[in-house]
N, C-alpha and C. Protein backbone atom coordinates (compact mmCIF):
# COMPACT_ATOMS: atom_id res chain seq x y z
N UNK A 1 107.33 106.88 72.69
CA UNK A 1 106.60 106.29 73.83
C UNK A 1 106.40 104.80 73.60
N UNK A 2 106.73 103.58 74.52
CA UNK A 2 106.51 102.91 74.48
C UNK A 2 104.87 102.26 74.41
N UNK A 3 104.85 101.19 73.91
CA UNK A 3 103.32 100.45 73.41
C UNK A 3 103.41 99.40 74.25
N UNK A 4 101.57 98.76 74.45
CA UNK A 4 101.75 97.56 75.48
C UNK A 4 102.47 96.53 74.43
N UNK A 5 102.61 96.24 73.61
CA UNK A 5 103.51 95.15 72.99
C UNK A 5 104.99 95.50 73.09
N UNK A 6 105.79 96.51 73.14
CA UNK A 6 107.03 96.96 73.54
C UNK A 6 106.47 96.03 74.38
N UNK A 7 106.31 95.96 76.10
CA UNK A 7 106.33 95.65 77.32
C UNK A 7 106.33 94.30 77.29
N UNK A 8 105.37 93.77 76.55
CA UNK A 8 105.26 92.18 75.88
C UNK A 8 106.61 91.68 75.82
N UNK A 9 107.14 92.37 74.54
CA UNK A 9 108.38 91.74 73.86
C UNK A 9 109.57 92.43 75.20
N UNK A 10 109.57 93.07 76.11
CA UNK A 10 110.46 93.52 76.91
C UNK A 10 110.01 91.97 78.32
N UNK A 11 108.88 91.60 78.48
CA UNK A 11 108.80 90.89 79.88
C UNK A 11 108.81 89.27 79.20
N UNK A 12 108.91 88.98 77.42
CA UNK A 12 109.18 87.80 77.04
C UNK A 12 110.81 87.85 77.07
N UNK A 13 112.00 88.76 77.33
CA UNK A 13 112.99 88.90 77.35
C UNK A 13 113.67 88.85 78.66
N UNK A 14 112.52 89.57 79.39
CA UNK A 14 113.11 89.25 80.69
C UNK A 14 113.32 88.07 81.07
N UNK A 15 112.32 86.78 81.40
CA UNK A 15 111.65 85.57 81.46
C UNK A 15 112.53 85.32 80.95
N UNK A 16 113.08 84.85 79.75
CA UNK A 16 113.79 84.40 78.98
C UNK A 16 115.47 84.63 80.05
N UNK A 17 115.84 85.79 80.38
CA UNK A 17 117.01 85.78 81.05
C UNK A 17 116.90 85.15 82.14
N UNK A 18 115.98 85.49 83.27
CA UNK A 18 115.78 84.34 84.07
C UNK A 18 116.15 83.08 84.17
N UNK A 19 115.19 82.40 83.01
CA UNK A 19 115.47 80.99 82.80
C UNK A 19 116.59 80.47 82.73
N UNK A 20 117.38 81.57 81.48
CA UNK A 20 119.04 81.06 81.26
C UNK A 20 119.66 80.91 82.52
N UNK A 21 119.47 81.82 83.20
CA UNK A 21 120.51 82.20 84.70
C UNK A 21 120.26 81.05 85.54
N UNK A 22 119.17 80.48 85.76
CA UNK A 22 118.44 80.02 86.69
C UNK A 22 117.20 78.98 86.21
N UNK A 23 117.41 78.08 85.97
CA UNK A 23 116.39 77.51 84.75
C UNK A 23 114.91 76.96 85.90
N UNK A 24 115.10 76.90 87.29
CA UNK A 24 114.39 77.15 88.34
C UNK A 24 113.97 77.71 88.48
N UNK A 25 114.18 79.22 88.60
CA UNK A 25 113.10 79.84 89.09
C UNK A 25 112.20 80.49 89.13
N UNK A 26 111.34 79.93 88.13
CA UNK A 26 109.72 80.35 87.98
C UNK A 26 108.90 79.13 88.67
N UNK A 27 109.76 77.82 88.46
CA UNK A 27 109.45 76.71 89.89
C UNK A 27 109.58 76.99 90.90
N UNK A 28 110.34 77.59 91.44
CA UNK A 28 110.42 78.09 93.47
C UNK A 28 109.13 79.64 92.85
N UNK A 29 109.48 80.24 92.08
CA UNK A 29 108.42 81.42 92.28
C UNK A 29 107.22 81.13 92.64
N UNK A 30 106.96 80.19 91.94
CA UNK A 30 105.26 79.67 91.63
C UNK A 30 104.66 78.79 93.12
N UNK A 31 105.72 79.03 93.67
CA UNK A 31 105.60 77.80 95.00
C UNK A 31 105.02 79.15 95.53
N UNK A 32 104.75 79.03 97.38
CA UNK A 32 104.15 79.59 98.34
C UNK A 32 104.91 80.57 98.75
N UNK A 33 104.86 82.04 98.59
CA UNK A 33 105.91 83.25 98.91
C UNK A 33 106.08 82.86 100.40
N UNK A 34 107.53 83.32 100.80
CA UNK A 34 107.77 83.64 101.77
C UNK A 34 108.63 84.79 101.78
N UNK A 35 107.93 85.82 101.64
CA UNK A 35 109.28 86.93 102.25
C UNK A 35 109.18 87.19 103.50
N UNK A 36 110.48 87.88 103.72
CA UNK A 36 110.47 88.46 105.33
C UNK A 36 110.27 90.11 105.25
N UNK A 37 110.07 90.51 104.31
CA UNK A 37 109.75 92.05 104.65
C UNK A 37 108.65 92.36 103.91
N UNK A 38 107.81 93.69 104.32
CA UNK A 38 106.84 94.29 104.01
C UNK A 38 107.59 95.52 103.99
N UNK A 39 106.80 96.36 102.23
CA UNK A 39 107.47 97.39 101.92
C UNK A 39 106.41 97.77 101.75
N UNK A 40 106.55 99.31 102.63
CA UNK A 40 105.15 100.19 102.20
C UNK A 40 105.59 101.40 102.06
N UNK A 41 105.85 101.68 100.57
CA UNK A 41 106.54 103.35 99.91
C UNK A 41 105.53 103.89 98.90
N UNK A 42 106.08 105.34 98.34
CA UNK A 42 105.81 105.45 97.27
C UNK A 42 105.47 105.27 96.42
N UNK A 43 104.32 105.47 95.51
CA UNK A 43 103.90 105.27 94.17
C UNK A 43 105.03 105.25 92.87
N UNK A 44 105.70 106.73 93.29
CA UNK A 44 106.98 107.20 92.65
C UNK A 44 107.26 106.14 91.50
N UNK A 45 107.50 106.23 90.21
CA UNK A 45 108.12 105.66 89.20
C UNK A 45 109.88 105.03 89.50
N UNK A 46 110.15 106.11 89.95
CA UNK A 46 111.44 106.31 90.35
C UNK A 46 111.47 105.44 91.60
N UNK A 47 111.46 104.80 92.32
CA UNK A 47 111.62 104.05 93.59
C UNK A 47 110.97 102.45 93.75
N UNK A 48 111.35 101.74 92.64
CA UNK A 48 111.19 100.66 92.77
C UNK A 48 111.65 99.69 93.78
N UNK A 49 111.04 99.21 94.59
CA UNK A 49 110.86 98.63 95.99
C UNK A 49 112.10 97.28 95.80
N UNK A 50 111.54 96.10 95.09
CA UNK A 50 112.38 95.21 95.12
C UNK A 50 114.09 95.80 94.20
N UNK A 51 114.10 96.95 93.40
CA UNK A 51 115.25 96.54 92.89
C UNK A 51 116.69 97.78 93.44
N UNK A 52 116.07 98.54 94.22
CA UNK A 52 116.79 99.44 95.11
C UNK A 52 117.16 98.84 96.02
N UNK A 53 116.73 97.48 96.91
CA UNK A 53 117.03 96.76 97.62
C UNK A 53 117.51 95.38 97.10
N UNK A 54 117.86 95.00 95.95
CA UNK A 54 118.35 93.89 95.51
C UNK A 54 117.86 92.93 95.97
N UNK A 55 116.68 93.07 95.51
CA UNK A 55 116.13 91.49 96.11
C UNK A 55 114.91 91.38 95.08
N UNK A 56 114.87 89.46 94.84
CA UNK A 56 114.13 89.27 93.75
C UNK A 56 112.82 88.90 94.27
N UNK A 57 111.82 88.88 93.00
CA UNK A 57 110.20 88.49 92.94
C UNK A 57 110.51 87.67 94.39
N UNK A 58 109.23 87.67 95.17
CA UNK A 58 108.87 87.25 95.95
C UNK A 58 109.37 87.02 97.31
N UNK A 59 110.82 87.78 96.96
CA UNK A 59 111.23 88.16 98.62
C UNK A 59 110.93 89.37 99.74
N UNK A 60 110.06 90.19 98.65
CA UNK A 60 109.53 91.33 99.28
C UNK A 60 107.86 91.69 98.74
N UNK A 61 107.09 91.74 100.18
CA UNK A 61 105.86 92.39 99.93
C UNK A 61 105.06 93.33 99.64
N UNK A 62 104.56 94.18 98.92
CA UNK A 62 104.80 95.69 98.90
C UNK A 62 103.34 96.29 98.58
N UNK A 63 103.70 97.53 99.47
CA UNK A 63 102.37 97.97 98.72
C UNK A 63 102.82 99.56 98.37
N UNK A 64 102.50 100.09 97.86
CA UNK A 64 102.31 101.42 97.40
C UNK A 64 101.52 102.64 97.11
N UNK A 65 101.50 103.57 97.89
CA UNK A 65 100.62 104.66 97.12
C UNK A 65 101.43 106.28 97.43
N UNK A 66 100.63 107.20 96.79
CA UNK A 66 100.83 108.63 96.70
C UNK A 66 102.04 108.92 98.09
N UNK A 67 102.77 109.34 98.29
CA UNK A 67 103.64 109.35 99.16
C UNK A 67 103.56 108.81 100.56
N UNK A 68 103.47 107.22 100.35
CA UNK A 68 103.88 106.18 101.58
C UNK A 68 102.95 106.74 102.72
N UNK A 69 101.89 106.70 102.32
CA UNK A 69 100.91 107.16 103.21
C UNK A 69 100.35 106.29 104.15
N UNK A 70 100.30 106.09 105.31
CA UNK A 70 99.43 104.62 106.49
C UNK A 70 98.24 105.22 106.98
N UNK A 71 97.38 104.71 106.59
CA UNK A 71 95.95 105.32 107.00
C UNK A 71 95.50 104.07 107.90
N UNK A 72 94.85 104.00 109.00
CA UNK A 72 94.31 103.39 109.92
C UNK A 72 92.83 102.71 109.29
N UNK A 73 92.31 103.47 108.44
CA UNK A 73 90.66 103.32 108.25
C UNK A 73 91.16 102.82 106.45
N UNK A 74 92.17 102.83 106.05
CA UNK A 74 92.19 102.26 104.55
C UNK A 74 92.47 100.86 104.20
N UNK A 75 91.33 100.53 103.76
CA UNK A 75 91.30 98.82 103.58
C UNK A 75 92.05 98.29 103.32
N UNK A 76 92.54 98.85 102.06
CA UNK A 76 93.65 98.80 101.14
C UNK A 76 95.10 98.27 102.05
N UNK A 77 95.68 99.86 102.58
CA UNK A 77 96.70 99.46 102.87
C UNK A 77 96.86 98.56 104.25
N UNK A 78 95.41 98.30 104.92
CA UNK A 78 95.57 97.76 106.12
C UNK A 78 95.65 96.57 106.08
N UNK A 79 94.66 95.84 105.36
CA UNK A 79 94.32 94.67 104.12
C UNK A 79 95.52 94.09 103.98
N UNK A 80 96.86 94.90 103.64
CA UNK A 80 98.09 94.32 102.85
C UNK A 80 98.55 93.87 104.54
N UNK A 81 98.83 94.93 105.09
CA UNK A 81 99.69 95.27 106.43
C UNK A 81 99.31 93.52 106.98
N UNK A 82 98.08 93.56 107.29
CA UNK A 82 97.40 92.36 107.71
C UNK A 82 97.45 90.97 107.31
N UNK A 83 97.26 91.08 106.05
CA UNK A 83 97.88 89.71 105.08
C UNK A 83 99.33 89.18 105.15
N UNK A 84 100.00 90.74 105.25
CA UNK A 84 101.94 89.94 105.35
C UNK A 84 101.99 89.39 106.78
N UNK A 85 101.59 90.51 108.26
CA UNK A 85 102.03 89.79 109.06
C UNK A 85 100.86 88.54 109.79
N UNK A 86 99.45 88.69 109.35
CA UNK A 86 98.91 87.19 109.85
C UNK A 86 99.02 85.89 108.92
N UNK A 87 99.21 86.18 107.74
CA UNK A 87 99.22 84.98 107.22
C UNK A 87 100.75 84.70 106.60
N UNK A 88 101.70 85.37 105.63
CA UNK A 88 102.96 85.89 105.48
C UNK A 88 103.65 85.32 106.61
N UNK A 89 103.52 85.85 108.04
CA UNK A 89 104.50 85.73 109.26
C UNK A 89 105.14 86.69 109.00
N UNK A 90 105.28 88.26 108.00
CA UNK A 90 106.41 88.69 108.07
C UNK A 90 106.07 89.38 109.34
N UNK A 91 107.89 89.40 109.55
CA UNK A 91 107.99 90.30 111.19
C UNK A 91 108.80 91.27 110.83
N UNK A 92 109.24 91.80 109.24
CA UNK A 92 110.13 93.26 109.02
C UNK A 92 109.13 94.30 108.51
N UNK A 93 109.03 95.48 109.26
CA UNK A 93 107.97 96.35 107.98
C UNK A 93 108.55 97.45 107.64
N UNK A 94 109.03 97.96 106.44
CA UNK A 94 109.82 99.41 105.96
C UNK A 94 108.86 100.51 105.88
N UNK A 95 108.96 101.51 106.19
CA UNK A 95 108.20 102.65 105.89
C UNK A 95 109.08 103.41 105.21
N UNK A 96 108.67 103.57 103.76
CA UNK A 96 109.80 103.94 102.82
C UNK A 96 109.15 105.59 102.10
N UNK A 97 109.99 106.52 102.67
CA UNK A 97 109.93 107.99 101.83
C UNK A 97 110.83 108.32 100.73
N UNK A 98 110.96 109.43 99.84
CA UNK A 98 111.70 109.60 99.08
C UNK A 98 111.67 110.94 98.92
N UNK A 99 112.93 111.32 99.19
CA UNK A 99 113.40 113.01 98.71
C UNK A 99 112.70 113.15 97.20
N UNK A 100 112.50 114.82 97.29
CA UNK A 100 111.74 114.73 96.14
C UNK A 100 110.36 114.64 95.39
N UNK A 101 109.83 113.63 96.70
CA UNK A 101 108.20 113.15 96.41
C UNK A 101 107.04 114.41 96.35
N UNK A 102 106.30 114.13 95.14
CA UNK A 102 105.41 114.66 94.75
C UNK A 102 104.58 114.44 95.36
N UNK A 103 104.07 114.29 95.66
CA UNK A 103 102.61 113.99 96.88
C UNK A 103 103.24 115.40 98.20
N UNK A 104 104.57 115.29 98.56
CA UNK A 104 104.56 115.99 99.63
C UNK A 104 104.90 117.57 99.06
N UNK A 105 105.36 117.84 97.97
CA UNK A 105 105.63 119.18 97.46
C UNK A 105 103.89 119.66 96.86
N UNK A 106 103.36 118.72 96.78
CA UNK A 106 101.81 119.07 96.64
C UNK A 106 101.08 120.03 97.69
N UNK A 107 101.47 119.35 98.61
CA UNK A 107 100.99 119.71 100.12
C UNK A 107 101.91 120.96 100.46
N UNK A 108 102.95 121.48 99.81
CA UNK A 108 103.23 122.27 100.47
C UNK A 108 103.23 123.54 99.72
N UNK A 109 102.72 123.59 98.18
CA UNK A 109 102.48 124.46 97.57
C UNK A 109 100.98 124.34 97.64
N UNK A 110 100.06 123.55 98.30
CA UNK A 110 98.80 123.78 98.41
C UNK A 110 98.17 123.75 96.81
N UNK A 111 98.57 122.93 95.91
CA UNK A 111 98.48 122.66 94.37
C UNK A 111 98.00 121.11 94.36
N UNK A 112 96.95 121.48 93.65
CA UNK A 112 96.51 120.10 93.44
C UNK A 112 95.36 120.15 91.92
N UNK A 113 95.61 121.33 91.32
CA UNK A 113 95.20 121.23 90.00
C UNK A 113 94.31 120.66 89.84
N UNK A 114 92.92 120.51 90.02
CA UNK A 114 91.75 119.67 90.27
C UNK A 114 91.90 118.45 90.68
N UNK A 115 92.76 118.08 91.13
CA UNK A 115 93.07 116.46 91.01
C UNK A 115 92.64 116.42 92.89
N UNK A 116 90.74 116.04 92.88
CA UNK A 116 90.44 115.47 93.95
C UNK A 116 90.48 114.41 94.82
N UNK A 117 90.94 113.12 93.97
CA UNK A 117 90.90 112.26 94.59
C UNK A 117 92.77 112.49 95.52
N UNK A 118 93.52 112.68 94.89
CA UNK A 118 94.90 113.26 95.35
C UNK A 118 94.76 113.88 96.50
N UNK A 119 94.03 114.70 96.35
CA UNK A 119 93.80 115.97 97.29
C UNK A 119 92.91 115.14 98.51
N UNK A 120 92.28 114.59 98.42
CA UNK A 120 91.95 113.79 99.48
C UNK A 120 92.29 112.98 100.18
N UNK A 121 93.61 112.37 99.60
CA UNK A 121 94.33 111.22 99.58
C UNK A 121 95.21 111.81 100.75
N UNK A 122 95.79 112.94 100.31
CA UNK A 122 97.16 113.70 100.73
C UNK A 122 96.25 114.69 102.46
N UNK A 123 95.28 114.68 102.49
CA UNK A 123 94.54 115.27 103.47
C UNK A 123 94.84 115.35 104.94
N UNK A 124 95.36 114.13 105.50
CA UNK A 124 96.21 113.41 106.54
C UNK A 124 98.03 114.19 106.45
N UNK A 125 98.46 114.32 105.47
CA UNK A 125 99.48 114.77 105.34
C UNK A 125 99.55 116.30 105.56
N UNK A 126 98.41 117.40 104.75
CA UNK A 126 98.20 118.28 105.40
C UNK A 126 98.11 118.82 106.58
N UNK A 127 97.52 117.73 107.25
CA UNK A 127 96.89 117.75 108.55
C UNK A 127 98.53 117.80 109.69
N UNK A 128 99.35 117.13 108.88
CA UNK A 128 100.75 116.87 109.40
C UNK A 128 101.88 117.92 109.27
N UNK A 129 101.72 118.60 107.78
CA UNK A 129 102.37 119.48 107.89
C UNK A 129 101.65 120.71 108.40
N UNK A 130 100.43 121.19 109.10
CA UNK A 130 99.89 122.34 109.33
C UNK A 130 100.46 122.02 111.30
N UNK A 131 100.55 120.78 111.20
CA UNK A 131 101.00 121.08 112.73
C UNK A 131 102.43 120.95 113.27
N UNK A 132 103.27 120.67 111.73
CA UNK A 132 104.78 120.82 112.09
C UNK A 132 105.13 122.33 111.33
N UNK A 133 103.98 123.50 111.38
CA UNK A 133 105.43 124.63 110.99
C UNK A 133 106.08 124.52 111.28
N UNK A 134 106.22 124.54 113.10
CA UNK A 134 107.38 125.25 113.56
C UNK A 134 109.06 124.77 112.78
N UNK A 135 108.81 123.47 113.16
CA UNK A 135 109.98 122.73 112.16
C UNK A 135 110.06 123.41 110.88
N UNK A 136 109.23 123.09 110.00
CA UNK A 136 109.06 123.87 108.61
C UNK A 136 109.35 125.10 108.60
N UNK A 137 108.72 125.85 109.39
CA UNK A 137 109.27 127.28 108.80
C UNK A 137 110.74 127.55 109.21
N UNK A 138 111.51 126.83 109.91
CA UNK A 138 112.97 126.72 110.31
C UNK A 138 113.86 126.81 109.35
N UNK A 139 113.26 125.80 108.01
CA UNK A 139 114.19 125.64 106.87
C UNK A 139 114.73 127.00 105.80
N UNK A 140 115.89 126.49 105.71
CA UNK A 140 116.13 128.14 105.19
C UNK A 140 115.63 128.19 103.66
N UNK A 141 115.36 127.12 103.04
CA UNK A 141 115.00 127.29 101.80
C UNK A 141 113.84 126.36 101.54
N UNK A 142 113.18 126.28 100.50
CA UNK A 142 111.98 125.82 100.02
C UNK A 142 112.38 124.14 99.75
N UNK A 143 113.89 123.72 99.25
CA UNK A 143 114.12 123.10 99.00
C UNK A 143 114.19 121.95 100.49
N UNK A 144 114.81 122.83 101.27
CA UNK A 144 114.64 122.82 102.47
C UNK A 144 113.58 121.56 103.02
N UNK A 145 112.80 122.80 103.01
CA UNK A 145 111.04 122.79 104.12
C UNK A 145 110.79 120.80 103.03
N UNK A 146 110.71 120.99 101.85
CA UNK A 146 110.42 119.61 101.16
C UNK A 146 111.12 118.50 101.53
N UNK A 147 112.45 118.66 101.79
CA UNK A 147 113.00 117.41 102.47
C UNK A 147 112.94 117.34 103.70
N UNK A 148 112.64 118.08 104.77
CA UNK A 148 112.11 118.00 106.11
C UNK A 148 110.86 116.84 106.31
N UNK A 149 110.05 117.71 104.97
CA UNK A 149 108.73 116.82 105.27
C UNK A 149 108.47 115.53 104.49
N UNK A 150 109.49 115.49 103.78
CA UNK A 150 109.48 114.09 103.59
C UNK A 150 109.80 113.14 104.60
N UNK A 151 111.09 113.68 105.05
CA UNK A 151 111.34 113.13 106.68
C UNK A 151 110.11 113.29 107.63
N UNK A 152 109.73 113.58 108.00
CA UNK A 152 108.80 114.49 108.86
C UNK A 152 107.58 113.02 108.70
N UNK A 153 107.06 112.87 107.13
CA UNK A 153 106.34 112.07 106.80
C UNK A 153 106.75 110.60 106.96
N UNK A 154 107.96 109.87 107.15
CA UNK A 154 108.25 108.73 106.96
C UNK A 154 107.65 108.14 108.55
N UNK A 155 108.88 109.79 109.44
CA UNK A 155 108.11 109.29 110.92
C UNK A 155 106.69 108.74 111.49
N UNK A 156 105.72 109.84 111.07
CA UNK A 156 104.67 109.85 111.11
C UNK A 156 104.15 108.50 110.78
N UNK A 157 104.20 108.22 109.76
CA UNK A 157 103.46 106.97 109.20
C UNK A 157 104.07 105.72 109.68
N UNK A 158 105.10 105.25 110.43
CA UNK A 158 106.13 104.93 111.49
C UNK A 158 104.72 104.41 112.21
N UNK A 159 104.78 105.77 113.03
CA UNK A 159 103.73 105.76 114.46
C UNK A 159 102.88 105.38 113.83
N UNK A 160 101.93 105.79 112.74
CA UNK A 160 100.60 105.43 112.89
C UNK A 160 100.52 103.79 112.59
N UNK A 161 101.54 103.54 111.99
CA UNK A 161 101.40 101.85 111.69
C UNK A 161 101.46 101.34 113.47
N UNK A 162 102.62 101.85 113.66
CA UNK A 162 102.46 100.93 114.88
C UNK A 162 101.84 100.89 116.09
N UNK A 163 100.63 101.86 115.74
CA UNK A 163 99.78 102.38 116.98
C UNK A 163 98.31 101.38 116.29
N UNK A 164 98.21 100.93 114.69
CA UNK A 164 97.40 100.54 114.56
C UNK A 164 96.36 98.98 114.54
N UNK A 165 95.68 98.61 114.57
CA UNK A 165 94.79 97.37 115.38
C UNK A 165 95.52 96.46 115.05
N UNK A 166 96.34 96.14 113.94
CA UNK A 166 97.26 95.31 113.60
C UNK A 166 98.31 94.66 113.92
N UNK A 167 99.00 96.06 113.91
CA UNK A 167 100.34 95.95 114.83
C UNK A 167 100.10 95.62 116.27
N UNK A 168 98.71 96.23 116.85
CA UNK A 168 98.57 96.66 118.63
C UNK A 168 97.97 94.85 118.52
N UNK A 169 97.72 94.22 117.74
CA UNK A 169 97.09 92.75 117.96
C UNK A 169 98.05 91.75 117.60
N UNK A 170 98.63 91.76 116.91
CA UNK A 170 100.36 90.90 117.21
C UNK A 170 101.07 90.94 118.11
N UNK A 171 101.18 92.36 118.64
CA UNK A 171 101.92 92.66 120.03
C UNK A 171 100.82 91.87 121.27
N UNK A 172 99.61 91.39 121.26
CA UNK A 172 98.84 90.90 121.83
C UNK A 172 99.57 89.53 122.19
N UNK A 173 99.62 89.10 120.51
CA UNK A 173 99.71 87.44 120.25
C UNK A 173 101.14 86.96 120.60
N UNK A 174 101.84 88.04 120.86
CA UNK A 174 103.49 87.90 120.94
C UNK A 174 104.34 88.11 120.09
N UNK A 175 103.96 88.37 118.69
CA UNK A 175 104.49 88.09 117.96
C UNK A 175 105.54 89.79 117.29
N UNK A 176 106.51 89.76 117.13
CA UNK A 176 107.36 90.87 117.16
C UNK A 176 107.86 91.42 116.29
N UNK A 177 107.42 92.14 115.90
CA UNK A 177 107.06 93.05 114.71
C UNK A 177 108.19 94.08 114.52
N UNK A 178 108.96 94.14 113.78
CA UNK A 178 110.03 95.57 113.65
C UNK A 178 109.61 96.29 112.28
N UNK A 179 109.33 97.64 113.10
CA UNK A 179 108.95 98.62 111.93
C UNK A 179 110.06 99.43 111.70
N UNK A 180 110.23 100.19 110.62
CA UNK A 180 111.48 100.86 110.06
C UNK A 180 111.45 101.51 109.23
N UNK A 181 111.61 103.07 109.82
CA UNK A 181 111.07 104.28 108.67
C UNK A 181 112.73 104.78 108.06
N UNK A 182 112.36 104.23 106.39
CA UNK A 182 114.24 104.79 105.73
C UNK A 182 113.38 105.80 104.54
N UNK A 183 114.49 106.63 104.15
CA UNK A 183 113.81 107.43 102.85
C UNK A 183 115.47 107.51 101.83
N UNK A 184 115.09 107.37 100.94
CA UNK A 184 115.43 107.43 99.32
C UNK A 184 116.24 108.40 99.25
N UNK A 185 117.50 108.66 98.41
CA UNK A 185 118.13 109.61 97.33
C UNK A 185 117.48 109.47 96.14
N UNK A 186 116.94 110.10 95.43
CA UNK A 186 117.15 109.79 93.99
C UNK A 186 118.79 110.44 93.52
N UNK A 187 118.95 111.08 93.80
CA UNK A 187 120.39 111.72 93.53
C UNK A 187 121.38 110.92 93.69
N UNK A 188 121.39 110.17 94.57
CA UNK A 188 122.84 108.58 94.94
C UNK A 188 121.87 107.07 94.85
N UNK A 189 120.57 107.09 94.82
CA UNK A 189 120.33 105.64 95.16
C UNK A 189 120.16 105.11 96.68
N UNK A 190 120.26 105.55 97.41
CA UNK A 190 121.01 105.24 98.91
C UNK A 190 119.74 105.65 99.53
N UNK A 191 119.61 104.84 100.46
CA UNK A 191 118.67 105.02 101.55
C UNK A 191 118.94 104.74 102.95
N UNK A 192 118.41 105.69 103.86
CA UNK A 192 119.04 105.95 105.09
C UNK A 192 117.48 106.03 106.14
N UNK A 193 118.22 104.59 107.08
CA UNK A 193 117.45 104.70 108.42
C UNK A 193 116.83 106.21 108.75
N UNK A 194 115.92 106.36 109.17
CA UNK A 194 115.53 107.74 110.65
C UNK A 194 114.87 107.39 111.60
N UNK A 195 114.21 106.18 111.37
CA UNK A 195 113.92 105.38 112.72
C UNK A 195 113.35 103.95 112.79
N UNK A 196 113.48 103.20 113.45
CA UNK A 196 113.73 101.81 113.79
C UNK A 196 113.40 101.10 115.35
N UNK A 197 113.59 100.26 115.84
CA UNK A 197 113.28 99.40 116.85
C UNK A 197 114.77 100.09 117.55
N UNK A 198 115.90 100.01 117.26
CA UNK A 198 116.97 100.41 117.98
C UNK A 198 117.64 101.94 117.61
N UNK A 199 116.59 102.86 116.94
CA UNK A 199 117.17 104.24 116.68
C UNK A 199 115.82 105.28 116.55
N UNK A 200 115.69 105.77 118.00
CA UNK A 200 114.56 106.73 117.69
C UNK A 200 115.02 107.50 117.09
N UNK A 201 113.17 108.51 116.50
CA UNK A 201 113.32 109.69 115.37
C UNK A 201 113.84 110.32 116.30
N UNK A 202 115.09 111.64 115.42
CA UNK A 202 115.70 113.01 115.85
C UNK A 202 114.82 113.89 115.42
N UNK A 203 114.37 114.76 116.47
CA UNK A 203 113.62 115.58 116.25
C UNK A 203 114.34 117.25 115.04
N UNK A 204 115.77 116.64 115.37
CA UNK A 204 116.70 118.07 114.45
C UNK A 204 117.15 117.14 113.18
N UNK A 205 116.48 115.84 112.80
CA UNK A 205 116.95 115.41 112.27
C UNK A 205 116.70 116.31 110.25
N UNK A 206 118.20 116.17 109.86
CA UNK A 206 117.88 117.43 108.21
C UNK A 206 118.60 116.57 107.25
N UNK A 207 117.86 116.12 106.53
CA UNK A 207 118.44 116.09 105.21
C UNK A 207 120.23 116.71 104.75
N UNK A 208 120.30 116.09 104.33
CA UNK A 208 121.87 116.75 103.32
C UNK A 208 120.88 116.61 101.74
């Protein structure tokens, strides 16, 4: 198991490659971010935001928690949402899922091993999959029903961003906002649209 000094001697190495490559840019870093996208995914270990999308420090904004969850009433993630597009200017926002995700196989084995704050977290998602059986119970396998609702979940949180005071108050100011729900392989790397400004959600839409 790695130690916080491993991490030390691993981020004095990184830095160090940087510099060689680019002996700039910790000077443009240190300047005033401008990215154009806001990434709001997964906690997941496995789904690192800037490097699945090839793009370096400070071209992408991100926030993260327990399976890419958008809560309307959470400071947190509204806080971020709010900061990229009023002060930021960004006008891209990803709503990023991932096959696989633990937060949503939680919810569907109804397992949460004392872990309350989780379980509270994920509450909204319940609330999502108790009103999509019908979809769910469609799937022929378990493996199934989990990648549905990962899909199932990217949509969702889609709408609720863009139904919320944020989004509905830029659309006020004029300002034009493209939201964009993609979800993850871990199995290839690859991530695939399910809905966007120019591709509504499929309601038969299934996983491979």
């Amino acid at each position: 198991m790695r130690t916080l000094p491993d991490l030390l001697e691993l981020n004095r190495a990184w830095a160090s490659r940087r510099t060689a490559a680019d002996p700039r840019f910790f000077d443009r870093l240190s300047g005033i971010q401008r990215p154009d996208f806001l990434w709001i995914g997964c906690a997941d270990s496995r789904v690192p935001a800037n490097e699945i999308v090839g793009l370096d420090p400070g071209e992408l904004f991100v926030h993260r928690n327990v399976a890419n969850i958008v809560v309307p009433g959470d400071p947190n993630c509204m806080g971020v949402v709010q900061y990229a597009i009023e002060t930021l200017a960004v006008r891209h926002v990803i709503v990023c899922g991932h096959y696989g995700c633990g937060g949503v196989r939680a919810v569907l084995d109804n397992r949460f091993d004392g872990a309350a704050h989780v379980e509270r977290w994920l509450a909204p998602l319940r609330e999502l999959a108790a009103s999509r059986q019908v979809d769910l119970s469609s799937c022929a396998t378990d493996d199934a029903r989990w990648a549905k609702l990962c899909e199932i979940n990217v949509v969702e949180q889609v709408q609720r961003l863009s139904h919320s005071d944020v989004l509905v108050q830029a659309q006020h100011r004029g300002s034009d906002v493209a939201i964009y729900g993609v979800i993850y392989s871990l199995r290839d790397g690859l991530l695939r649209e399910l809905v966007g400004p120019d591709r509504a959600a499929d309601a038969t839409l299934m996983s491979v």
